[in-house]
Protein backbone atom coordinates (compact mmCIF):
# COMPACT_ATOMS: atom_id res chain seq x y z
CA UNK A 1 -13.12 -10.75 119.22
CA UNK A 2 -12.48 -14.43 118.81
CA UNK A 3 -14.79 -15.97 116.43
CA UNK A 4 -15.98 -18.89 116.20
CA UNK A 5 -14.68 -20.90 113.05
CA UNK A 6 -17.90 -22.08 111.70
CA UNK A 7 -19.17 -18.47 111.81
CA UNK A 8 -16.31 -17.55 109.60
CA UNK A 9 -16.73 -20.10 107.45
CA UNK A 10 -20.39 -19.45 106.72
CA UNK A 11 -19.56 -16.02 106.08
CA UNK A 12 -16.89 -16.29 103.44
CA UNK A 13 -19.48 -18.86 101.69
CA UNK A 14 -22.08 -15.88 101.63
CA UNK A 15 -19.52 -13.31 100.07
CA UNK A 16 -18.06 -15.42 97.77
CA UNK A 17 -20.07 -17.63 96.73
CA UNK A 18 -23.87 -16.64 97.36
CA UNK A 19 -23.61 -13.22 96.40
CA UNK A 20 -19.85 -13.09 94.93
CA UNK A 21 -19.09 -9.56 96.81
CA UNK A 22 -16.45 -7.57 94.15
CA UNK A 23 -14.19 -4.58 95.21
CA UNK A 24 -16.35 -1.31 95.69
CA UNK A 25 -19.87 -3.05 95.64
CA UNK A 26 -22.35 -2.07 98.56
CA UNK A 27 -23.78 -4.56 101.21
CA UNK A 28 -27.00 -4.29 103.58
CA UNK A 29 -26.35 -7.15 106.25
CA UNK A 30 -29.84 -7.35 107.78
CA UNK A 31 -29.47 -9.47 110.95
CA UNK A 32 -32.66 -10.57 112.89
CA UNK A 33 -31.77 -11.71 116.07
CA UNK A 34 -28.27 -12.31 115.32
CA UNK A 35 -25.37 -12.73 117.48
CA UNK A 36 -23.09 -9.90 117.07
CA UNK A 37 -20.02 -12.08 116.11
CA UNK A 38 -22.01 -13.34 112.79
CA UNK A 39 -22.64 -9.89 111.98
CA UNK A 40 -18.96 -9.07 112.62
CA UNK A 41 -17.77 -11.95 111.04
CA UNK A 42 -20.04 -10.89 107.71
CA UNK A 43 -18.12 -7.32 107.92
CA UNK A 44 -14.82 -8.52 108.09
CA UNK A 45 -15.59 -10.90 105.47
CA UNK A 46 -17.03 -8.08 103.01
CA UNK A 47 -14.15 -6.04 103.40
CA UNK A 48 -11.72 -8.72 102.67
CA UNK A 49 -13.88 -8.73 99.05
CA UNK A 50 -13.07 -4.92 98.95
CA UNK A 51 -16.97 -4.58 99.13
CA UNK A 52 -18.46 -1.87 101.88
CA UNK A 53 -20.71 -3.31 104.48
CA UNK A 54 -23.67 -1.84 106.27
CA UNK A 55 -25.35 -3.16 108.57
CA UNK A 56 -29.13 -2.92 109.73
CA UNK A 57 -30.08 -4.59 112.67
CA UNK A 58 -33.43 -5.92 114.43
CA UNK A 59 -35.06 -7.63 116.93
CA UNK A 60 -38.38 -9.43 116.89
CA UNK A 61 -40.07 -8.10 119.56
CA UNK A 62 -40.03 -4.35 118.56
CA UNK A 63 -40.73 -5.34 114.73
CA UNK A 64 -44.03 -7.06 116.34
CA UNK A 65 -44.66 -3.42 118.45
CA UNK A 66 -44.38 -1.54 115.22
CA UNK A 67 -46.51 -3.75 113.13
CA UNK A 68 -49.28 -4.57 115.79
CA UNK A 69 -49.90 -1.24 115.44
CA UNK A 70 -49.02 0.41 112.49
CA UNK A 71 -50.71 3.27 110.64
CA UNK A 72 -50.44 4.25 106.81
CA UNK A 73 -49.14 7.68 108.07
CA UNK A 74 -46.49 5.47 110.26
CA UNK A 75 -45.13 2.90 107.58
CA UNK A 76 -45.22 5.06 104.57
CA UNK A 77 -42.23 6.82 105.31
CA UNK A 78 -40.29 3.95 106.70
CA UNK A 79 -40.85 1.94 104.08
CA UNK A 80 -39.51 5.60 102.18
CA UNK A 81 -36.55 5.34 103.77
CA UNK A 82 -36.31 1.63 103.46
CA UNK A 83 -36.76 2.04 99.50
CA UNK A 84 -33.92 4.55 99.10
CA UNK A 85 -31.72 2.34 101.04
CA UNK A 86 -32.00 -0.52 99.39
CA UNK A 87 -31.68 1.20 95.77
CA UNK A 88 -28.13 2.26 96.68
CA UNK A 89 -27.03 -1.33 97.18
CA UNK A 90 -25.14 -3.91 95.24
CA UNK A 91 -26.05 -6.96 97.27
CA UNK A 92 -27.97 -7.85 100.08
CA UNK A 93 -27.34 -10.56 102.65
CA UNK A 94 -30.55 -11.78 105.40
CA UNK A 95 -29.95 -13.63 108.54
CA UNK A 96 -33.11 -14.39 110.64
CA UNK A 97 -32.57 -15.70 114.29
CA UNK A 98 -35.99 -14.82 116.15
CA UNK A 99 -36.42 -17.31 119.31
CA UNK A 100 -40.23 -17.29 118.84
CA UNK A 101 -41.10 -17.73 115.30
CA UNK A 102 -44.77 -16.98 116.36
CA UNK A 103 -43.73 -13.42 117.80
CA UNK A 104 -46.41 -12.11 115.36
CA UNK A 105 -49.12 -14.50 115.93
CA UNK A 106 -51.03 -12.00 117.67
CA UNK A 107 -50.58 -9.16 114.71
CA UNK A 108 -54.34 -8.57 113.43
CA UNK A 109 -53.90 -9.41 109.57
CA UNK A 110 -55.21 -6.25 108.32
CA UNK A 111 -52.05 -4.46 110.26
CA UNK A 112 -49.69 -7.42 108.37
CA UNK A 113 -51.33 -6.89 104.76
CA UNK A 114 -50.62 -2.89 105.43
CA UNK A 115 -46.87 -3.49 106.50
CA UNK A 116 -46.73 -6.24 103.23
CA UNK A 117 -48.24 -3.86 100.78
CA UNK A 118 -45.72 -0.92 102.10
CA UNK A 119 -42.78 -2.51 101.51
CA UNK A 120 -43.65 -4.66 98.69
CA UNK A 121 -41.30 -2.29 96.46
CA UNK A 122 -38.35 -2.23 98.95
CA UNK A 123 -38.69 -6.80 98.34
CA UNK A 124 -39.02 -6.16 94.45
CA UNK A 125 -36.18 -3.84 94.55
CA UNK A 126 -34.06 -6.46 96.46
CA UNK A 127 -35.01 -9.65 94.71
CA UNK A 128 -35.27 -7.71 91.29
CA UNK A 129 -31.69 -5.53 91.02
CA UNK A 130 -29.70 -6.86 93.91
CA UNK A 131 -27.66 -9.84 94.28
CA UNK A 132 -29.29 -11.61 97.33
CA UNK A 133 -29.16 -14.58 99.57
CA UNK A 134 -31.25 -15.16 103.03
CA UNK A 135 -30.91 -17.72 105.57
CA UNK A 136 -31.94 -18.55 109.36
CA UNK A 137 -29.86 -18.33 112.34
CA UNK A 138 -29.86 -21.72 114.25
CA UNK A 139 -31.72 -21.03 117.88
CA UNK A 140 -33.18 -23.10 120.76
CA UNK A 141 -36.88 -22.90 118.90
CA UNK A 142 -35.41 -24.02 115.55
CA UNK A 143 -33.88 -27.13 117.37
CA UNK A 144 -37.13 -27.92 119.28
CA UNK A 145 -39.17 -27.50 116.04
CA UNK A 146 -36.78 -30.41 114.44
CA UNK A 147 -36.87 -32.44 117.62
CA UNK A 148 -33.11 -32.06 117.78
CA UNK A 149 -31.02 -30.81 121.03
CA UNK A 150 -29.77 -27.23 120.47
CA UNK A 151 -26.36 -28.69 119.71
CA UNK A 152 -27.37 -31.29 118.00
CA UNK A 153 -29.24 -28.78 115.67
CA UNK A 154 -25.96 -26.62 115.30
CA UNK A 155 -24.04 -28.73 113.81
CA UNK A 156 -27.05 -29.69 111.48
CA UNK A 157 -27.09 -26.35 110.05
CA UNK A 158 -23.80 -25.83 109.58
CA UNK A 159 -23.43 -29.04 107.95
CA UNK A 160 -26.25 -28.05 105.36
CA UNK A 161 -25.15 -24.71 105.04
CA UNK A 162 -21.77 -24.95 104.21
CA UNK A 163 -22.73 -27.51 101.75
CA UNK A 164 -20.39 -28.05 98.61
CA UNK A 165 -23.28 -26.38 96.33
CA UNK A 166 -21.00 -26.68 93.54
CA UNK A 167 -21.42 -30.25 93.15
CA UNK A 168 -25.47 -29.85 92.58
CA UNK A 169 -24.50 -27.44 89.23
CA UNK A 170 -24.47 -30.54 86.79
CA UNK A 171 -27.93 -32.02 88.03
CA UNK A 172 -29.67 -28.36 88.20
CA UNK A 173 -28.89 -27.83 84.87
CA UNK A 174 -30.30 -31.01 83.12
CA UNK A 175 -33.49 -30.63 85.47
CA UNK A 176 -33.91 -27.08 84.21
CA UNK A 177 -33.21 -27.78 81.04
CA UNK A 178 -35.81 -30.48 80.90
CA UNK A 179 -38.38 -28.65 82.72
CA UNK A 180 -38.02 -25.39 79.57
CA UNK A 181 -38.95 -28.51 77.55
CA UNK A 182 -42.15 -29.51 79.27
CA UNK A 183 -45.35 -28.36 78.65
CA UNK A 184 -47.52 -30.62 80.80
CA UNK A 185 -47.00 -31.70 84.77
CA UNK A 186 -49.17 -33.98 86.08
CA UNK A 187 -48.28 -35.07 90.36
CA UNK A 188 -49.30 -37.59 91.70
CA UNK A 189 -49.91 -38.99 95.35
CA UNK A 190 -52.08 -39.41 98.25
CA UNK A 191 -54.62 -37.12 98.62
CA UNK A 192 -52.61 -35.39 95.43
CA UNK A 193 -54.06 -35.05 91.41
CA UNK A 194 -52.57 -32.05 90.42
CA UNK A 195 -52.93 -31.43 86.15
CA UNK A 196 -50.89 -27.49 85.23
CA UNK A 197 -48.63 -26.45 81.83
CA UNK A 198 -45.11 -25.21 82.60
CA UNK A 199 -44.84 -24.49 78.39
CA UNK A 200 -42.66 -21.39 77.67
CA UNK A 201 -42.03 -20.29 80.92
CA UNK A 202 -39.03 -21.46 82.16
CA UNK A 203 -37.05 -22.86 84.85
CA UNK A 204 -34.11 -21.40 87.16
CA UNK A 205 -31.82 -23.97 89.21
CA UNK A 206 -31.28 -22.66 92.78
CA UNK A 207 -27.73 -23.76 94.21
CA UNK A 208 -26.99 -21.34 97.24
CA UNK A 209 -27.16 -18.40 94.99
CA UNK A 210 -30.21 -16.89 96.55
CA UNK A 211 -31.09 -18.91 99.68
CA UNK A 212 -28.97 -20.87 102.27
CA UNK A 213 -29.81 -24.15 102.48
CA UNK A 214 -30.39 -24.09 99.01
CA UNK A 215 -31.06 -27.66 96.46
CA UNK A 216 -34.32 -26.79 94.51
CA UNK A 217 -35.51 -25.74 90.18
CA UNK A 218 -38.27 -23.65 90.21
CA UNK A 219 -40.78 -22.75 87.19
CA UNK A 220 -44.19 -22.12 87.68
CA UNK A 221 -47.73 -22.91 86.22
CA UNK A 222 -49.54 -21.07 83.03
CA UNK A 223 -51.80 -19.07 85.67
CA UNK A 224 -55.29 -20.70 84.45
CA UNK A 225 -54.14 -23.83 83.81
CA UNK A 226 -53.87 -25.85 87.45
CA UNK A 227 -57.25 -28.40 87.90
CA UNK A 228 -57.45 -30.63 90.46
CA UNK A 229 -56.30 -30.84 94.04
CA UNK A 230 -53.25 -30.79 96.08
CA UNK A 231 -52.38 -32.40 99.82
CA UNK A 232 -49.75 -30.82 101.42
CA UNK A 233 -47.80 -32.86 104.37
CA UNK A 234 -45.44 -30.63 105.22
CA UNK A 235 -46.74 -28.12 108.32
CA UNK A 236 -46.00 -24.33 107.70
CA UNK A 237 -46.03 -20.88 109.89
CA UNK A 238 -46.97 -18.09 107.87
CA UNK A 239 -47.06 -14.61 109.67
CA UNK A 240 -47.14 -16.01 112.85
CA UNK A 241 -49.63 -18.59 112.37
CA UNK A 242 -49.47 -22.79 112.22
CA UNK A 243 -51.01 -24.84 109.41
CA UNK A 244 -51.26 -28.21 108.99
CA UNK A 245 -52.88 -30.57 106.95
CA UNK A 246 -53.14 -27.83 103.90
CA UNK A 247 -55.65 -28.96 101.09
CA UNK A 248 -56.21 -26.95 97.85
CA UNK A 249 -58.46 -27.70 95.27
CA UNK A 250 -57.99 -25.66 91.73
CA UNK A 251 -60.43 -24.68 88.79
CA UNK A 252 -59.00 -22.83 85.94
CA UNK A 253 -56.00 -21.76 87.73
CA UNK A 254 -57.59 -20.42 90.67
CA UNK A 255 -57.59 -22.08 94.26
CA UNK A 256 -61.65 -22.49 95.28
CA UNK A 257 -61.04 -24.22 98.22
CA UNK A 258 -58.99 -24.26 100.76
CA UNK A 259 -58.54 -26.12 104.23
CA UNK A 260 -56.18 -26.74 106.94
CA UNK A 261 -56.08 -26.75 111.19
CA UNK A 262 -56.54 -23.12 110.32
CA UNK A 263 -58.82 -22.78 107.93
CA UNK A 264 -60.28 -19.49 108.95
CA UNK A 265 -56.88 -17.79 108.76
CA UNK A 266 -55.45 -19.63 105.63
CA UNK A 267 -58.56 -18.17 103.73
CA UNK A 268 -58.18 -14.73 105.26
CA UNK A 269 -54.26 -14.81 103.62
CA UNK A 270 -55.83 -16.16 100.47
CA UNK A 271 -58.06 -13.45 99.78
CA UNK A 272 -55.57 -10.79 100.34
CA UNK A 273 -55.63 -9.67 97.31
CA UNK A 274 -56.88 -11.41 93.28
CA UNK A 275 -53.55 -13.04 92.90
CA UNK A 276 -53.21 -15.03 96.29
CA UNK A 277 -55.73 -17.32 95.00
CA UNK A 278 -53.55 -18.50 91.83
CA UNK A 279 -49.86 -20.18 91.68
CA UNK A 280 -47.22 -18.59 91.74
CA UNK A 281 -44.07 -21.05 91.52
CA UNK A 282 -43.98 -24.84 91.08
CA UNK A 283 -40.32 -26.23 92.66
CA UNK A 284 -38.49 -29.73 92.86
CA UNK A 285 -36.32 -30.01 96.14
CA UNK A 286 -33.58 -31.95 96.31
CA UNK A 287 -30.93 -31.21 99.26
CA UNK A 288 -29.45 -34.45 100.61
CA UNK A 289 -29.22 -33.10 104.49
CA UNK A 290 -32.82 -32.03 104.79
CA UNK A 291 -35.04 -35.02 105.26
CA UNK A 292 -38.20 -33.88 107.72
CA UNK A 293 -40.24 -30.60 107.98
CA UNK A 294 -39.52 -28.12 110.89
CA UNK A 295 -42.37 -25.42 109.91
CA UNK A 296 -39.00 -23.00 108.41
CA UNK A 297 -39.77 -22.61 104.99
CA UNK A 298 -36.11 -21.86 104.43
CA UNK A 299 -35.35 -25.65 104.86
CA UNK A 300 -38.30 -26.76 104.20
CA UNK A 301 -38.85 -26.60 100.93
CA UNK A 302 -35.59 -27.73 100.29
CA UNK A 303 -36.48 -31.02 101.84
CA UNK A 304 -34.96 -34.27 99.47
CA UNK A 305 -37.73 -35.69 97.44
CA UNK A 306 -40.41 -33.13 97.75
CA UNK A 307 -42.21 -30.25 95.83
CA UNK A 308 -43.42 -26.58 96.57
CA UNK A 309 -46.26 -25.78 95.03
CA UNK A 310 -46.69 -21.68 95.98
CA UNK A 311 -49.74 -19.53 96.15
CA UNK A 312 -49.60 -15.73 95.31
CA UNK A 313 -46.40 -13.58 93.92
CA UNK A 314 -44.57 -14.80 90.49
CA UNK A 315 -40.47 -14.12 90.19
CA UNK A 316 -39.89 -11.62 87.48
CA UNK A 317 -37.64 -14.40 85.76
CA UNK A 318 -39.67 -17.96 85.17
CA UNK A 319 -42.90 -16.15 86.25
CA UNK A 320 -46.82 -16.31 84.78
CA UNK A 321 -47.19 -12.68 85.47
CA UNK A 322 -49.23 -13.62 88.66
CA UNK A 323 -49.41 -10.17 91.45
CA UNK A 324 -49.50 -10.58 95.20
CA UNK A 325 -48.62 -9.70 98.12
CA UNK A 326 -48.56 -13.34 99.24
CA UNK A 327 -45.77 -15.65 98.20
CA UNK A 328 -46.57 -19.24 100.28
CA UNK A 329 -44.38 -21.94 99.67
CA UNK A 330 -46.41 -24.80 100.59
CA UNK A 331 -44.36 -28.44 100.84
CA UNK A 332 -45.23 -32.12 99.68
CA UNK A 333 -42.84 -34.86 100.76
CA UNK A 334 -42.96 -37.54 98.26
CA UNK A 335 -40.59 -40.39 100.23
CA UNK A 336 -42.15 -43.62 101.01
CA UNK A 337 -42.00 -42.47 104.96
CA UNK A 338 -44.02 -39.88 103.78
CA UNK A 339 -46.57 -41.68 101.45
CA UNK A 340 -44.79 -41.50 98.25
CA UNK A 341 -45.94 -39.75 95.13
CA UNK A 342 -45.13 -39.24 91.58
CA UNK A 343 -43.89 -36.79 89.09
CA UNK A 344 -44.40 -37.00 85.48
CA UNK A 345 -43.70 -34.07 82.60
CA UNK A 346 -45.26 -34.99 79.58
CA UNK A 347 -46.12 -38.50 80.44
CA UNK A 348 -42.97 -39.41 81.29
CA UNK A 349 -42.11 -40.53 85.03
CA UNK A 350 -39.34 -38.07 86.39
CA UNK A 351 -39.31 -38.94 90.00
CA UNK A 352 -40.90 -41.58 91.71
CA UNK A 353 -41.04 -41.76 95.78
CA UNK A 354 -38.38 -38.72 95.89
CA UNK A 355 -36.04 -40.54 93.64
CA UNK A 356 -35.11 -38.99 90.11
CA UNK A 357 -35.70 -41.76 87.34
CA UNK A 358 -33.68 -40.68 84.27
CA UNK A 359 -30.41 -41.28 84.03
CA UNK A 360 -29.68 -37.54 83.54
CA UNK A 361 -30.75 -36.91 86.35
CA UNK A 362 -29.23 -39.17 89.29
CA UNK A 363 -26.74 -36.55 90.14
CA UNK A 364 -29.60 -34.40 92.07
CA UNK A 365 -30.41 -38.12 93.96
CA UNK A 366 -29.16 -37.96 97.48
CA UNK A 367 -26.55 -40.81 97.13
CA UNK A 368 -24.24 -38.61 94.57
CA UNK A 369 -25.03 -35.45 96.27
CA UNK A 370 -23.19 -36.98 99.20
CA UNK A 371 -20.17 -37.66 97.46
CA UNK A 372 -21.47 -41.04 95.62
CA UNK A 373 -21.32 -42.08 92.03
């Protein structure tokens, strides 16, 4: 099969790099809607590393057909199965290429929060003990969604995919290190007065390691201590369903309101479960290629000059101990274009307008990040 050379090129930076693939580790490619030579290119690239490939395919449509309407006595064994498989593997590598990225709009959201609590173990499992990284697969939708043509769009993706990731290492680690510092975070912008600690807990830099595009630190609040209110002015799809215009307001931690363009449905995925309501991770984003939302949260939150500020589930490393089944990374730009906004740790200014102000770090500002000084 003659492959194209991008495809090839993407997949040696997934085995190398993003999950480093040695001789006799074990692979799950799970492709979503993935052309066949990606998924062969993946192989052939694993097996060059000496690591053994397997391979799980799906398709939207029929994941939609089994969740619409799926039964404890359905999903408990599948997500059984699912379990065992994934505890027998070294590393595990996602690409998602659904057409329709609201395939499951029409899923009733008890049958989602059944599917989500099932294979909540099989996710811990992967993010926990595996080495992992998940991306999207570039399709017609994902180009109309960025108001790109399809080809235009392509070569976007590659572009930001096959990033040089290496050269974000120096700037990650002087943000991280100045974020384990920091004990108070105060943001700032319109619609935007957000007080929360970050003290003791941490901060992990996130250069294509994990997720492709990648260019973000994460830490995340002291669960009670968020007050005040956030405006979010990025648009999102979660399970199925468009937001826009996301507002949260925040007492002692917990979210006690919430509005959007889908109100009704945001609060329905907020009361999930106890920990929906409180925050999960707090993230800086920083890659030079992404500039504008295209409701993918992949990119999106990766978006130059912006923060996620995330509802629900805690990582097990630079976590507050906060339990969901809902992990919602929700996205502020902070450009000018975009309104501007503020950042300040300990009453310092750290970024102003999506810029970084300390000298330490102007190597995560776009203008070094694309091969500037």
């Amino acid at each position: 099969m003659i492959i194209d050379p991008r495809f090839n090129e993407l997949a040696e930076g997934l085995t190398a790099f993003s999950t480093a693939l040695k001789k006799g580790e074990r692979v799950l490619i799970d492709a979503f809607d993935v052309p066949d030579a990606m998924v062969i290119a993946l192989v052939r690239a694993a097996r060059r590393r000496g690591a053994h490939p397997s391979v799980n395919l799906h398709r939207a449509r029929v994941t939609r057909e089994l969740t619409i309407g799926a039964t404890e006595e359905q999903y408990a064994p599948h997500a059984a199965v699912e379990l065992e498989r994934m505890q027998k593997m070294d590393a595990y590598i996602a690409l998602r290429g659904s057409d329709n990225i609201f395939e499951a709009s029409d899923v009733p959201p008890e049958r989602v929060q059944l599917v989500s609590r099932l294979m909540k173990p099989v996710l811990d499992h992967r993010v926990g003990k595996t080495k992992w990284v998940v991306l999207r697969w570039p399709t017609s939708s994902m180009a109309q969604q960025a108001g790109m043509s399809t080809e235009k769009f392509e070569d976007f993706y590659f572009k930001v995919c096959t990033l040089d990731y290496g050269r974000m290492v120096p700037g990650m680690k002087a943000l991280a290190d100045l974020m384990k510092a920091t004990d108070r975070v105060h943001l700032k912008g319109p619609g935007t007065d957000l007080r929360f600690s970050i003290k003791g807990i941490g901060a992990q830099p996130c250069g294509g390691l994990r997720n492709i595009p990648d260019g973000e630190v994460f830490s995340c609040p002291v669960k009670d201590s968020v007050e005040g209110h956030v405006q979010y002015n990025a648009p999102t799809v979660y399970l199925g369903q468009s937001h826009d215009n996301i507002r949260l307001a925040f007492k002692q931690g917990r979210i006690i309101e919430a509005t959007s363009t889908n109100t009704k449905r945001l609060n329905e995925v907020l009361d999930s479960d106890a920990g929906a309501r409180y925050i999960g991770e707090f993230a800086l984003g920083f890659n030079p290629h992404i500039l504008d939302p295209m409701r993918d949260i992949l990119f999106d939150e990766k978006i130059a000059g912006s923060f996620h500020f995330t509802p629900g589930q805690a990582y097990e490393d630079c976590g507050n101990g906060n339990k969901s089944q809902v992990h919602w990374d929700m996205v502020c730009i902070q450009r000018p274009e975009y309104g501007g906004g503020e950042v300040w740790f300990d009453d310092k200014l750290i970024r102003k307008d999506g810029l970084f102000v300390p000298k330490s770090l102007h190597k995560l500002n776009p203008e070094y990040l694309l091969g500037g000084k």
